[in-house]
Protein backbone atom coordinates (compact mmCIF):
# COMPACT_ATOMS: atom_id res chain seq x y z
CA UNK A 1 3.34 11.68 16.09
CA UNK A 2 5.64 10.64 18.56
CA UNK A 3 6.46 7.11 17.16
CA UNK A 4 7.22 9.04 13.36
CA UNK A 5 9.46 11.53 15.05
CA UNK A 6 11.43 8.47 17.46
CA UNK A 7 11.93 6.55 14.12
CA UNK A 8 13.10 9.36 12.12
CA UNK A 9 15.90 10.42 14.94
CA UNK A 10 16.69 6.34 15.34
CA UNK A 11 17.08 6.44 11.25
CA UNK A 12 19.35 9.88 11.53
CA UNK A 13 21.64 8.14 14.67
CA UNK A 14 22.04 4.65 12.38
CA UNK A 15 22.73 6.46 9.40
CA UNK A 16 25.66 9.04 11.13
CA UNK A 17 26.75 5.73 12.74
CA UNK A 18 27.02 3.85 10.10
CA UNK A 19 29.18 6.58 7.88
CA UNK A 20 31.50 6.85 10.83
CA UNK A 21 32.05 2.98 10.86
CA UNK A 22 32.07 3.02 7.15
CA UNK A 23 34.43 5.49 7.02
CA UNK A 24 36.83 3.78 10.22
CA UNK A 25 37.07 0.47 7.48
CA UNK A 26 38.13 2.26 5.10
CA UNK A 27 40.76 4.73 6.73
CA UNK A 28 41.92 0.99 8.19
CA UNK A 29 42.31 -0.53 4.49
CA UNK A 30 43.77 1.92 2.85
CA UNK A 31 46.38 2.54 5.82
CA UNK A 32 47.03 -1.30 5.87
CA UNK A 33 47.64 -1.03 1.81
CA UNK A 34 50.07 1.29 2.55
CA UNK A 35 51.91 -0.26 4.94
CA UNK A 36 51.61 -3.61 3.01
CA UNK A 37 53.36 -0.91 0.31
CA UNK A 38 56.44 -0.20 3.11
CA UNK A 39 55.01 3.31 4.02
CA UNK A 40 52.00 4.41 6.08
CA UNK A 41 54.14 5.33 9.44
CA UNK A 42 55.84 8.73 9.87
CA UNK A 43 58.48 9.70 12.68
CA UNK A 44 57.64 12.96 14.02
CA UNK A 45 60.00 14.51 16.50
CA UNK A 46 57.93 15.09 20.40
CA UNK A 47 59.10 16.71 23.27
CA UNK A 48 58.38 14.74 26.55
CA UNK A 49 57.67 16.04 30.08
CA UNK A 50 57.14 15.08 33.49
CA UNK A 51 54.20 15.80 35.56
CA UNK A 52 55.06 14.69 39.51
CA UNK A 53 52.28 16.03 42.27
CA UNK A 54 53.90 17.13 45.31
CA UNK A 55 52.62 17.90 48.57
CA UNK A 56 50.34 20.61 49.12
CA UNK A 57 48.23 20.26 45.96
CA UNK A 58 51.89 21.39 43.82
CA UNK A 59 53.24 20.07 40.91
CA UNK A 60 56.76 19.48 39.73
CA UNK A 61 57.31 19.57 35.47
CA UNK A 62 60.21 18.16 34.54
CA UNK A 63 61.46 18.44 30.65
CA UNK A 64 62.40 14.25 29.74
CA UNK A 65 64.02 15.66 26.87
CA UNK A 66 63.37 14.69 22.99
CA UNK A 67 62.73 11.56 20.79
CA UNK A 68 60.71 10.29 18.23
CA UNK A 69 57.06 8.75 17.93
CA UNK A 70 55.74 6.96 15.14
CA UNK A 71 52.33 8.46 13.84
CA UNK A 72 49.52 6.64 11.65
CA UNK A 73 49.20 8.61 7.71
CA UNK A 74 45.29 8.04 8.60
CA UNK A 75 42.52 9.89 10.12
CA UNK A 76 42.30 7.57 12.82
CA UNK A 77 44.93 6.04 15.11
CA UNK A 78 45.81 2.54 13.57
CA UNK A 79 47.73 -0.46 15.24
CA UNK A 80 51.36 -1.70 13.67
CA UNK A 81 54.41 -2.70 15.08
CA UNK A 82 52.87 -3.74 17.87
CA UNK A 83 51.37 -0.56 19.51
CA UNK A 84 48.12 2.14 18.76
CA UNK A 85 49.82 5.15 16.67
CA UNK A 86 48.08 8.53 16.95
CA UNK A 87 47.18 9.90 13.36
CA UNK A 88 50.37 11.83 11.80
CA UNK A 89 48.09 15.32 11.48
CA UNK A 90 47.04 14.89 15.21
CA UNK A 91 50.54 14.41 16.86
CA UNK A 92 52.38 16.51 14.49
CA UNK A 93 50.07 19.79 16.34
CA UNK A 94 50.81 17.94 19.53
CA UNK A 95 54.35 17.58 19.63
CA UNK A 96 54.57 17.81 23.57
CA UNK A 97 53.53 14.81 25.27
CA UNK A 98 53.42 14.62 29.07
CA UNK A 99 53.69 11.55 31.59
CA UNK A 100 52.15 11.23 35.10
């Protein structure tokens, strides 16, 4: 009984692995079509701050003001022009980004 129930949670884990990987490849290909197309990168506007510990277990924010990121039109983050870009629907809900 045991050995039947290891092999059928072994067969659920390789299965749910194996979509996940499946579906990594082909986020990847049809990201790098689009790029190959000229698109596939979006600029979305951020806010950047400033997180310096002080003495006494305090914290200074400081507002670094605004610019642009590139995001990835993918589910996953995806590498081009030379760095990782976060997925476009994950930065554009996390628009402030913070630095230590």
């Amino acid at each position: 009984m045991r050995d039947e129930a290891k092999k059928f949670w072994l067969r659920g884990v390789a299965i749910v692995l194996g979509a996940a990987l499946l579906l990594y490849v082909m986020d990847s290909a049809a990201f790098q079509l689009r790029r190959a197309r000229g698109g596939g990168l979006q600029a979305v506007a951020v806010d950047e701050f400033l997180s310096t510990p002080l003495k006494g277990s305090a914290t200074e924010y400081d507002y670094l003001g605004a610019t642009t990121r590139n995001c990835a039109q993918a589910l996953f983050p995806q590498y081009a022009n030379g760095t990782w870009n976060p997925p476009c629907w994950y930065l554009t809900k996390h628009t402030d980004q913070w630095k230590k």
